[in-house]
Protein backbone atom coordinates (compact mmCIF):
# COMPACT_ATOMS: atom_id res chain seq x y z
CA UNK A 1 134.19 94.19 56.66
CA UNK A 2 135.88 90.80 57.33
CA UNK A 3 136.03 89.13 60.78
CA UNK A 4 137.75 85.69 60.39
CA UNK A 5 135.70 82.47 61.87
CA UNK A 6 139.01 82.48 63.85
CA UNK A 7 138.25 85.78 65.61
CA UNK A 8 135.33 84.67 66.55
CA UNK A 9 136.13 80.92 67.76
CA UNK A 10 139.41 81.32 70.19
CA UNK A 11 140.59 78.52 72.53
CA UNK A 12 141.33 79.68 75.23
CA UNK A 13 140.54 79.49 79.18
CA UNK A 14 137.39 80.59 81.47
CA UNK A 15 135.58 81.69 83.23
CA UNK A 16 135.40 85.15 80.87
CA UNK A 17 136.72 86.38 77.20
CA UNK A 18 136.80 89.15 78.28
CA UNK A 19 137.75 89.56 82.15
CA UNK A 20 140.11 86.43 81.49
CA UNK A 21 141.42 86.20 78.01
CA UNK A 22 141.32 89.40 77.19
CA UNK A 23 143.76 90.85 80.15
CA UNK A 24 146.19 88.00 79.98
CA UNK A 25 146.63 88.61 76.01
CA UNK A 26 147.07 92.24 77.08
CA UNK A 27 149.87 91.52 79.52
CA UNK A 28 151.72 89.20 77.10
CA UNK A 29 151.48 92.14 74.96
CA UNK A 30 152.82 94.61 77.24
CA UNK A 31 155.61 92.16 77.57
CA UNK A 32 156.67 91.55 74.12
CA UNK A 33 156.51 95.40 74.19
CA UNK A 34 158.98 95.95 76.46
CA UNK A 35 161.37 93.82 74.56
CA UNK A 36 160.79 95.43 71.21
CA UNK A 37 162.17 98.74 69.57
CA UNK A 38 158.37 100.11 69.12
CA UNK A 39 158.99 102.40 71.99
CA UNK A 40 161.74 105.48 73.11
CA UNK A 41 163.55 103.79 75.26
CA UNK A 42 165.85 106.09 77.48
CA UNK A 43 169.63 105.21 76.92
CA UNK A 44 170.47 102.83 79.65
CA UNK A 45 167.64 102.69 80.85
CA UNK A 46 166.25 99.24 82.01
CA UNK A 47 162.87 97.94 83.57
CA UNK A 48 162.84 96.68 86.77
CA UNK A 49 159.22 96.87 88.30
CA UNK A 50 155.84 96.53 86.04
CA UNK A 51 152.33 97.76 87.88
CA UNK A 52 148.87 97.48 86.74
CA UNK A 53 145.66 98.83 86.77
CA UNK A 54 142.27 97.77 86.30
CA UNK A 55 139.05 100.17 85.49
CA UNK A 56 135.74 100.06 85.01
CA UNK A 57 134.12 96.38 85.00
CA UNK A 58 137.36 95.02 85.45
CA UNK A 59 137.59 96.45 88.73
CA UNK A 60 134.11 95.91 89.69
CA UNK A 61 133.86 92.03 88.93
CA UNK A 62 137.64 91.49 88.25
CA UNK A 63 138.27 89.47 91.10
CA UNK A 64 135.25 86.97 90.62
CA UNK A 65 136.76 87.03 86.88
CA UNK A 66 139.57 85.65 87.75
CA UNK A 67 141.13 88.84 86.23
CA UNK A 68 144.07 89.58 88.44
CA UNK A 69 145.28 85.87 88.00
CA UNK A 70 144.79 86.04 84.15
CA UNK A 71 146.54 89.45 84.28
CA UNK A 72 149.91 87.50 86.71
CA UNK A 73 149.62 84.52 84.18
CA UNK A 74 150.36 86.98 80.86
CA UNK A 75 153.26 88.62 82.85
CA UNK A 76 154.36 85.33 83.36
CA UNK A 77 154.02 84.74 79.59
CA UNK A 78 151.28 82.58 79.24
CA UNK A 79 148.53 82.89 76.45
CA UNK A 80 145.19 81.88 76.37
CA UNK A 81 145.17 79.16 73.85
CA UNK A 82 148.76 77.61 75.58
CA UNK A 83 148.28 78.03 79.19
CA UNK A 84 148.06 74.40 80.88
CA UNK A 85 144.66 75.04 83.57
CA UNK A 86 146.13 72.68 85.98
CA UNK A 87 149.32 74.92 86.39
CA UNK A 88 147.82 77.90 86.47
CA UNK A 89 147.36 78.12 90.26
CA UNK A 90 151.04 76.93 91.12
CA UNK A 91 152.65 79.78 89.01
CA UNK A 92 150.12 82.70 90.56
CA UNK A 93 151.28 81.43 93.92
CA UNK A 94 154.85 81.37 93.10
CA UNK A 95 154.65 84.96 92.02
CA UNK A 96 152.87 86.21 95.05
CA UNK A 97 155.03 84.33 97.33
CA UNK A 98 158.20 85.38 95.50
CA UNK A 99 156.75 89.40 94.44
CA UNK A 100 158.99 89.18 91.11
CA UNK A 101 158.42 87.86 87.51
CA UNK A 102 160.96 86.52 85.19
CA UNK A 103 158.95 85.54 82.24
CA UNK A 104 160.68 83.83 79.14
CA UNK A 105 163.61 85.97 77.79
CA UNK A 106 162.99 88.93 79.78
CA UNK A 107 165.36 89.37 82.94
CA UNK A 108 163.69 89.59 86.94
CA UNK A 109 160.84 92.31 87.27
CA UNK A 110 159.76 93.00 90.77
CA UNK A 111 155.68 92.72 90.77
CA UNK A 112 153.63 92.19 94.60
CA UNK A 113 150.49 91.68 93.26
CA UNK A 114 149.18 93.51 96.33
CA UNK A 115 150.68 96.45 95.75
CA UNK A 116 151.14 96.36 92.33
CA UNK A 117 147.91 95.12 90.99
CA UNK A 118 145.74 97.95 91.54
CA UNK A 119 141.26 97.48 90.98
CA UNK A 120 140.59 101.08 90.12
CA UNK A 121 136.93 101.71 90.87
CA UNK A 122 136.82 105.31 90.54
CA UNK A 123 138.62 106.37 87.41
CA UNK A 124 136.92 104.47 84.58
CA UNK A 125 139.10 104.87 81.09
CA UNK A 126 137.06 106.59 78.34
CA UNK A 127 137.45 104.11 75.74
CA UNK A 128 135.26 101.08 77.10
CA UNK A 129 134.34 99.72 80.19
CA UNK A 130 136.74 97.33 80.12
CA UNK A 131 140.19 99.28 80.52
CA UNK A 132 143.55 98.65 81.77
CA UNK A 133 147.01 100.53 82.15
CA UNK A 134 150.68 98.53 82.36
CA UNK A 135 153.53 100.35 83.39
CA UNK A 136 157.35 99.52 83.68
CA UNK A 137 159.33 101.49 85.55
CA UNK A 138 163.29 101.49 86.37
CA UNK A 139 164.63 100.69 89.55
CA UNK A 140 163.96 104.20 90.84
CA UNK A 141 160.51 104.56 90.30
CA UNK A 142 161.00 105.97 87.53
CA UNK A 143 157.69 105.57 84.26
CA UNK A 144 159.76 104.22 81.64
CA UNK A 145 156.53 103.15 79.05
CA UNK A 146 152.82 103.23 80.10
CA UNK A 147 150.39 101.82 77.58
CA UNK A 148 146.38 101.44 78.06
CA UNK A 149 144.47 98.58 76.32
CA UNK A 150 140.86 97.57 76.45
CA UNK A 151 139.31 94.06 76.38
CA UNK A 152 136.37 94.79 74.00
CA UNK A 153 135.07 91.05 73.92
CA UNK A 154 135.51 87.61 72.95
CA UNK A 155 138.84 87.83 74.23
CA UNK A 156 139.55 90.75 71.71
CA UNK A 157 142.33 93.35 72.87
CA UNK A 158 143.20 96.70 71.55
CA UNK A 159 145.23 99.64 72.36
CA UNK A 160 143.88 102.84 73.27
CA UNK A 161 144.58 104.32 69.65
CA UNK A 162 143.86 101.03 67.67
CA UNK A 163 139.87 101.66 69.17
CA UNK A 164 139.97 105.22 68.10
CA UNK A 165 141.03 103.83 64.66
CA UNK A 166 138.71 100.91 64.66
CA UNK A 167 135.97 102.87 65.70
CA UNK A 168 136.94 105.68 62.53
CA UNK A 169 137.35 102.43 59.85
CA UNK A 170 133.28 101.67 60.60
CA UNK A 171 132.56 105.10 59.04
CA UNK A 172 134.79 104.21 56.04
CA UNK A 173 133.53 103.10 53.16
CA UNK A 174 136.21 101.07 52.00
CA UNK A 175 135.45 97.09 51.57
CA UNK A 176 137.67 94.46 53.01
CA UNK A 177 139.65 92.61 50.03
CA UNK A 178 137.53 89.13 50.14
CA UNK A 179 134.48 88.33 47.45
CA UNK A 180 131.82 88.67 49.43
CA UNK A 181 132.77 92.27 51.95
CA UNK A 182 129.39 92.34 53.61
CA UNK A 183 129.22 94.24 57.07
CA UNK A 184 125.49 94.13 56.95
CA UNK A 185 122.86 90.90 57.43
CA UNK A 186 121.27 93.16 54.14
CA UNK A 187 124.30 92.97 52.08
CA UNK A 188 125.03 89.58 53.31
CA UNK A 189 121.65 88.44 51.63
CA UNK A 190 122.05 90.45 48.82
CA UNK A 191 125.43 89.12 48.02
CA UNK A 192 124.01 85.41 48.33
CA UNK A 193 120.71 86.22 45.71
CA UNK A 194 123.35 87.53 42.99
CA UNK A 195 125.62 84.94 43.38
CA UNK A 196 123.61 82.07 44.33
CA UNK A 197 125.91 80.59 47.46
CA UNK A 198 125.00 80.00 50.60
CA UNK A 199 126.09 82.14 53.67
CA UNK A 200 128.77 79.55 54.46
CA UNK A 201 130.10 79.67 50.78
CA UNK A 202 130.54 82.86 50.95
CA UNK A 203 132.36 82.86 54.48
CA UNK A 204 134.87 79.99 53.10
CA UNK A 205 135.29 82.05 49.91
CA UNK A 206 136.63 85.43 52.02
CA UNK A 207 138.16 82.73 54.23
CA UNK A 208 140.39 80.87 51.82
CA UNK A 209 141.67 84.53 50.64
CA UNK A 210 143.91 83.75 53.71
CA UNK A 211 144.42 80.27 54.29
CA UNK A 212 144.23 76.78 51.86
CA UNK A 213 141.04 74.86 52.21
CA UNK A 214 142.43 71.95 54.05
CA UNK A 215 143.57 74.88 56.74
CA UNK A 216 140.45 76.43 57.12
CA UNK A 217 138.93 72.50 57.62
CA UNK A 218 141.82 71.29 60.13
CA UNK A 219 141.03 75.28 62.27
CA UNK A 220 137.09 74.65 62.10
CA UNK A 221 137.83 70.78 63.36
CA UNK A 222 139.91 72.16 66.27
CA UNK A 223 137.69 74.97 67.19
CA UNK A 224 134.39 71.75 67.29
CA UNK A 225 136.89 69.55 68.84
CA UNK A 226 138.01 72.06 71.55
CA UNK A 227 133.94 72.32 72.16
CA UNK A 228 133.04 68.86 71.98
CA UNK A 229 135.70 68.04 74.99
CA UNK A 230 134.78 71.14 76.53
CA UNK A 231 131.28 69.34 76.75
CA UNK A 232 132.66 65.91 77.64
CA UNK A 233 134.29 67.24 80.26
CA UNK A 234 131.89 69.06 81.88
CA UNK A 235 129.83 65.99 81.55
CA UNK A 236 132.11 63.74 83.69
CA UNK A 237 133.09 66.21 86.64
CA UNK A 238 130.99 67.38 89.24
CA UNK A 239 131.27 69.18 93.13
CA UNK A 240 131.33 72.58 93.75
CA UNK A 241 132.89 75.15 91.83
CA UNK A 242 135.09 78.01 92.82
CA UNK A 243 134.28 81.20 94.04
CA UNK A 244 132.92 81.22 97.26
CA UNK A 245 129.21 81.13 96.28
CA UNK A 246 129.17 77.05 96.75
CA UNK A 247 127.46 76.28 93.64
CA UNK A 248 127.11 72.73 92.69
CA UNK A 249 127.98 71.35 89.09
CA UNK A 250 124.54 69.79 87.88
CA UNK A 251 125.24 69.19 84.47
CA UNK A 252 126.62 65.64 85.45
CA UNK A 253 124.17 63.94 86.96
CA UNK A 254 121.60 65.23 84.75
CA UNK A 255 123.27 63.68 82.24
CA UNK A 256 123.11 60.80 83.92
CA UNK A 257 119.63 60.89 84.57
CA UNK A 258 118.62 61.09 80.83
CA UNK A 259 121.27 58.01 79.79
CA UNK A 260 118.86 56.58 82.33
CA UNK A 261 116.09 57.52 80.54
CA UNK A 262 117.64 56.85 76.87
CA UNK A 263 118.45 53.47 77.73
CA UNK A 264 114.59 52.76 79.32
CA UNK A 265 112.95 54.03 76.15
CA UNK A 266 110.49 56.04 78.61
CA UNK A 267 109.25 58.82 76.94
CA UNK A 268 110.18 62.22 77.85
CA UNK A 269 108.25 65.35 76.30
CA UNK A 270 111.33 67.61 77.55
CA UNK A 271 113.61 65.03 75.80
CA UNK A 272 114.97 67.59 73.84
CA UNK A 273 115.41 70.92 76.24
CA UNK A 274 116.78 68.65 78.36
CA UNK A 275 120.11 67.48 76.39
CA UNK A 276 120.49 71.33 75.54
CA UNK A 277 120.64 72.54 78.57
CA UNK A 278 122.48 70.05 79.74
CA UNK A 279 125.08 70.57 77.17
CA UNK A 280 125.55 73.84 77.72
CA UNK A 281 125.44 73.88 81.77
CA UNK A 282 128.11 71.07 81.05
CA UNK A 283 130.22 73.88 79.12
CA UNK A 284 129.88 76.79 81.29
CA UNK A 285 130.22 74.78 84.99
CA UNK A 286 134.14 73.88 83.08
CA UNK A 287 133.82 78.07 82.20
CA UNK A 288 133.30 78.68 85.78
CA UNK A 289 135.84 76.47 87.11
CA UNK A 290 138.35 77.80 84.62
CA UNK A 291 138.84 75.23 82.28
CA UNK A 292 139.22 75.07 78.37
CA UNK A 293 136.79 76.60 76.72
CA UNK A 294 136.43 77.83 73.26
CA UNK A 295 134.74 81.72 73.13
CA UNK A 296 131.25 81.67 70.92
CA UNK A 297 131.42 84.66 70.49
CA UNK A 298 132.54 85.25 74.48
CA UNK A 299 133.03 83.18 77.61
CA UNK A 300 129.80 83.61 79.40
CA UNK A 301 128.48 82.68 76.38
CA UNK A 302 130.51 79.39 75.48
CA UNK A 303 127.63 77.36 76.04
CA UNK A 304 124.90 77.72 73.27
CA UNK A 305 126.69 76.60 70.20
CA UNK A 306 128.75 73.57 71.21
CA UNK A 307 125.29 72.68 73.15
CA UNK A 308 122.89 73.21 69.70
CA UNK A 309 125.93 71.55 67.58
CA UNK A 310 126.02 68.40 70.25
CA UNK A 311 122.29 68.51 70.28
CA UNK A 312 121.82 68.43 65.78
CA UNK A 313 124.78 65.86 65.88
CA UNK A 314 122.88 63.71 68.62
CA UNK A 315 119.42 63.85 67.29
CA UNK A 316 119.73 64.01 63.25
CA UNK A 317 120.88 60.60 61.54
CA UNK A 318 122.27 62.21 58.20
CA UNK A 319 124.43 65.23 60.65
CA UNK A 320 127.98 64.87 59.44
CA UNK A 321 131.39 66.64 59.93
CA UNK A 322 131.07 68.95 57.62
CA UNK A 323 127.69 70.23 58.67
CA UNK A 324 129.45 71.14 61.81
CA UNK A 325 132.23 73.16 59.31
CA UNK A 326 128.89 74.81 57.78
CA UNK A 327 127.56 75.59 60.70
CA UNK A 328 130.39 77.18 62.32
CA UNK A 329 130.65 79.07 59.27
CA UNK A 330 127.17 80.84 58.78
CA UNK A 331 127.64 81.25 62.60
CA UNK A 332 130.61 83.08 62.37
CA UNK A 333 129.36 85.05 59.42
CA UNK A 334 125.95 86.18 61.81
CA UNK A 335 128.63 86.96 64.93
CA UNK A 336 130.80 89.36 63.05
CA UNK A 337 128.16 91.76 61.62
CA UNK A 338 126.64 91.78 64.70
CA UNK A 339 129.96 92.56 66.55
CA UNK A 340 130.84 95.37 63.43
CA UNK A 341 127.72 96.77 63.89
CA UNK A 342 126.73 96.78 67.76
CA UNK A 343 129.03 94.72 70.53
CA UNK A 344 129.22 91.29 71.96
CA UNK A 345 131.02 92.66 75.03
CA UNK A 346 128.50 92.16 78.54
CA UNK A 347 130.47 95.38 79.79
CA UNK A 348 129.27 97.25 76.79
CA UNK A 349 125.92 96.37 76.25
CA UNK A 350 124.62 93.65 78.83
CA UNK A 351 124.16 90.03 78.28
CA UNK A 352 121.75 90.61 75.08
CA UNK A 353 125.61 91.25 73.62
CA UNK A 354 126.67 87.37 74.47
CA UNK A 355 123.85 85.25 75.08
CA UNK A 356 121.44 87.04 72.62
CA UNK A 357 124.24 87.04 70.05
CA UNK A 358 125.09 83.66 70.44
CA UNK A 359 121.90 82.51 70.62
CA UNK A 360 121.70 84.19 67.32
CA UNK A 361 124.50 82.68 65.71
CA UNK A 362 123.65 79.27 66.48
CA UNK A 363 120.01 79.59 65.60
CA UNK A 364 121.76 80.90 62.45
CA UNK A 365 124.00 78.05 62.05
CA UNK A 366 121.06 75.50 62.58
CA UNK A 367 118.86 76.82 60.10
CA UNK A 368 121.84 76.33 57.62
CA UNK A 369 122.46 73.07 58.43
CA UNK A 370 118.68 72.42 58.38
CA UNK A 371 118.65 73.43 54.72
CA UNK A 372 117.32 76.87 55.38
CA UNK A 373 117.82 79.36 52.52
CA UNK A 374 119.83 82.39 53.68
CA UNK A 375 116.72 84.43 54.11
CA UNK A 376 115.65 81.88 56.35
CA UNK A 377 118.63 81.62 58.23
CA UNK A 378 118.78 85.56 58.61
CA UNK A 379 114.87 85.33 60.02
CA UNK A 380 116.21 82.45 62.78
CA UNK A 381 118.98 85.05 63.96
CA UNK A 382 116.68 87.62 63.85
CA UNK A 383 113.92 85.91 66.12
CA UNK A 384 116.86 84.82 68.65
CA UNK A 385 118.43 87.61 69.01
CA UNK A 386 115.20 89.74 68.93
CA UNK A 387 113.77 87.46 72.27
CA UNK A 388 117.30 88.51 73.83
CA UNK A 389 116.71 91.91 73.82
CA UNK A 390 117.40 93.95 77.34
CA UNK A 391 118.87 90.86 78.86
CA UNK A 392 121.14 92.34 82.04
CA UNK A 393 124.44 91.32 82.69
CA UNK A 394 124.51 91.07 86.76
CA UNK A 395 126.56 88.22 87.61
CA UNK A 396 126.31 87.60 91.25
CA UNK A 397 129.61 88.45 93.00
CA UNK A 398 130.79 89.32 89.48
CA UNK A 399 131.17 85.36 88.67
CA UNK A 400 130.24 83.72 85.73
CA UNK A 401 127.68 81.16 87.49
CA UNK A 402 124.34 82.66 88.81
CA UNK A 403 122.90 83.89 86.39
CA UNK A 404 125.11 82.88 83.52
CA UNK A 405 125.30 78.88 83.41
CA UNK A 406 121.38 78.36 83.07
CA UNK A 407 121.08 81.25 81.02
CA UNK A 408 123.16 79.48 78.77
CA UNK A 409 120.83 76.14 78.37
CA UNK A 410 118.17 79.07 77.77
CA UNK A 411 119.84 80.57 74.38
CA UNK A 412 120.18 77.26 73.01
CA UNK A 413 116.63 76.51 73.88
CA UNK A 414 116.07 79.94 71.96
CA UNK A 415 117.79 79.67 69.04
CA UNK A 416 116.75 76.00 68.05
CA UNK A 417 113.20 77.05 68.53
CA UNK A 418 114.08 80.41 66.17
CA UNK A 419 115.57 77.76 63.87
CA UNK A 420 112.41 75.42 63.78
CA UNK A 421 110.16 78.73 63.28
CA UNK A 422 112.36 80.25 60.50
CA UNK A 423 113.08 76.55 58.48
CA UNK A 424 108.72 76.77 58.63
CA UNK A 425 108.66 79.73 57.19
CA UNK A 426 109.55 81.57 53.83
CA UNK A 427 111.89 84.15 55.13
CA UNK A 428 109.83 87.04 55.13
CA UNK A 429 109.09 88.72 58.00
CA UNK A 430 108.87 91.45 59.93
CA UNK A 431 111.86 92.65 61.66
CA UNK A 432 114.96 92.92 59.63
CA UNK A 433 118.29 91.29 61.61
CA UNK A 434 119.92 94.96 61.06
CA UNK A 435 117.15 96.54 62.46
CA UNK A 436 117.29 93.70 65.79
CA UNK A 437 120.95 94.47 66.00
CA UNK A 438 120.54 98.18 65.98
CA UNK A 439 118.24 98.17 68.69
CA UNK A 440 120.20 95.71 70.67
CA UNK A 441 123.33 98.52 70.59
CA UNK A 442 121.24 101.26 71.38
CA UNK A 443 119.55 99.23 73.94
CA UNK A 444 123.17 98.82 75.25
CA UNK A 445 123.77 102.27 75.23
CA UNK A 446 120.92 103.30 77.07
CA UNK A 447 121.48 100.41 79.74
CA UNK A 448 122.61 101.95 83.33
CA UNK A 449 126.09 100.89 84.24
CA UNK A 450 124.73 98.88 87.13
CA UNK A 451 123.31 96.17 84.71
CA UNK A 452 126.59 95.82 82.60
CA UNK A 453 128.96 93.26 84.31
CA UNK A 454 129.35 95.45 87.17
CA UNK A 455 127.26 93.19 89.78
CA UNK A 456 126.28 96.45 91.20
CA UNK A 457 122.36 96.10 90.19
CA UNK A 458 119.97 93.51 89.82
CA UNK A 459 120.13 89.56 90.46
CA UNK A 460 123.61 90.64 91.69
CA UNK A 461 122.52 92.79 94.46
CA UNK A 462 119.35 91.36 95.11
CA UNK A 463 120.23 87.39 95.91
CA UNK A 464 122.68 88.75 98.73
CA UNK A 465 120.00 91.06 100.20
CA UNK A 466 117.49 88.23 100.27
């Protein structure tokens, strides 16, 4: 099993991987689709119209997602990791006013968003709960290509038979072509006692299979670059945030507050939980509003490793840039086996799938840099994730702010305590990570549909009955 640190770190745009990121990939997709020979294309036949569905999640919280206007902005031809944030409302109103599209080397399609952007409550698509169907059609009306896609994640996207064959390659035995193939946190420790590397060696080794050294160091120094801003920006703006819920950026004059405090020499006992959280409400408020964020491992998630990276740089004299690369590494290493193994995907499993997992990377990527041993680093993922377990995903009015943003400041405040108690100990214990991340996907599975991203149970339902 190999997922590439680059998989797993995408720049990209809130507030969701996988309401946001995910849909617009898919519609640039469907685009370059109808351009290529990869489909039957009836002689003469030309399309003039493309319409759009959205199921399951993505119908229930798509709106508050920003989905529809992620899903206009990839028919326009934007990507993720291009599209300019401060343009992104001026081109969604220019299609809606206008009801065609006329991306980059295609020719005019007629699209009304009203009428041709459909949120399908009642038909969810079997695949995941995060399913969509694009159609073009010729000037009659007439289907000329259909394809479905789901948005499993992180911003991840796959066609309907790419999941049926991703979900048949976990049962198959085969090992990925890199040194070190692990797809379990077992084998992952294994593989480091016989060859005596850290977890991070061993993720640059299958790495650099693909890509030169000095490439894999420029993409980890973009991905903690893209975070780092991420952070400075939420740092300097603050008012309310979009969405209709009127909820005020903090993060801002918290931070203020503690320069305050910094530059006083008072002592404060929270000093610490304080600049986590407010590193990561600083990332998530930009999430919310839409800004660039980088996914680790998802959107609603963005918050806990940029804020424990900020926090080890801020507070640990001898941090330098390439603990960062290490951390990002081990992290990366902890997110894929848990995303081979059970999900990262709110829809799928609830919020144990983002913030527990993330809080589990970065705990992960702490103890590294902390000079844990890879059993210890596999104990800090295992306590953070383990505290995670169960954790709802019930954003209210299906956007990424109540709950999510605080709940982000939380995991960090997680994982660097799982990180303190794991460097303290000799990496024995209890609960094995496999066994954590087992019960975290069958605690997904057993999870009723109201408390997975649907905003049709819990804090979601509750806050507007009070």
């Amino acid at each position: 099993m190999f997922l590439s640190v680059f998989d797993v770190f995408k720049i990209g745009v809130g507030p969701s991987s996988s309401h946001t990121m995910g849909p617009m990939s898919a519609a640039k997709r469907f685009l370059d689709l109808i351009l290529s020979d990869e489909w039957p294309r009836p002689t003469g036949a030309r399309v003039a119209q493309l319409k759009v569905s959205l199921h399951g999640s993505l119908a229930y919280t798509g709106i508050g997602h920003g989905t529809g206007r992620a899903v206009i902005l990839g028919l326009t031809g934007e990507e993720p990791h291009t599209v300019d944030p401060d343009r992104m409302d001026a081109a969604i109103a220019a299609v809606e006013a206008a009801g065609w599209l006329a991306p980059p080397g295609h020719p005019e399609y007629r699209f009304q968003p009203k009428d041709d952007l459909v949120y399908d409550k009642k038909q969810p698509l079997p695949g995941h709960a995060n399913g969509m169907t694009f159609s073009a059609l010729d000037a009659s009306g007439r289907l000329l290509l259909k394809r479905i896609y789901y948005s499993i994640g992180g911003g991840f996207i796959v066609s309907d038979t790419e999941l049926e064959a991703m979900r048949a390659s976990k049962k198959d035995a085969r090992r990925a072509r890199v040194p070190y193939p692990f797809s379990s946190a077992k084998q992952m420790l294994d593989m480091a006692q016989s060859s005596g590397l850290t977890i991070a060696q061993m993720k640059r080794a299958n790495e650099e299979t693909r890509m030169t050294a000095a490439e894999l160091d420029d993409g980890l120094d973009e991905i903690w670059d893209a975070m780092s801003g991420c952070i400075d920006r939420g740092l300097r703006v603050d008012g309310i945030m979009p969405g209709g819920l009127n909820v005020r950026r903090r993060a801002r004059a918290i931070h203020e507050k503690l320069n305050e405090e910094w530059r006083s020499n008072r002592l404060n006992p929270l000093l610490a939980n304080d600049w986590l959280s407010v590193y990561a409400m600083a990332v998530n408020e930009e999430n919310a509003a839409g800004g660039r964020v980088v996914t680790a491992p998802t959107n609603g998630a963005a918050g806990v490793i940029p804020a424990t990276i900020r926090y080890y740089m801020h507070f640990h004299e001898d941090a330098t840039p390439e603990d960062v690369r290490t951390f990002l590494l081990t992290a990366a290493a902890v997110g894929g086996i848990i995303k081979h193994n059970a999900s990262i995907s709110g829809a799928e499993v609830g919020c144990q799938g983002e913030v527990g997992s993330a809080a589990a990377m970065a705990a992960a990527g702490l103890a590294a840099v902390l000079g844990g041993s890879p059993e210890q680093i596999e104990n800090a993922a295992e306590i953070a994730l383990e505290h995670h377990l169960g954790m709802t995903c019930d954003p209210v009015a299906g956007l990424v702010q109540v709950p999510c943003i605080e709940r982000n400041a939380l995991g960090a405040v997680k994982a660097v305590t799982a990180a303190s108690l794991a460097i303290k100990g000799d990496g024995q214990h209890f609960v094995p990570l496999d066994a954590c991340i087992e019960t975290m996907r069958q605690t997904g599975n057993d999870m009723s549909e109201k408390y997975k991203e649907t905003s049709t149970g819990g804090l979601a339902v509750n806050v507007v009955e009070c």
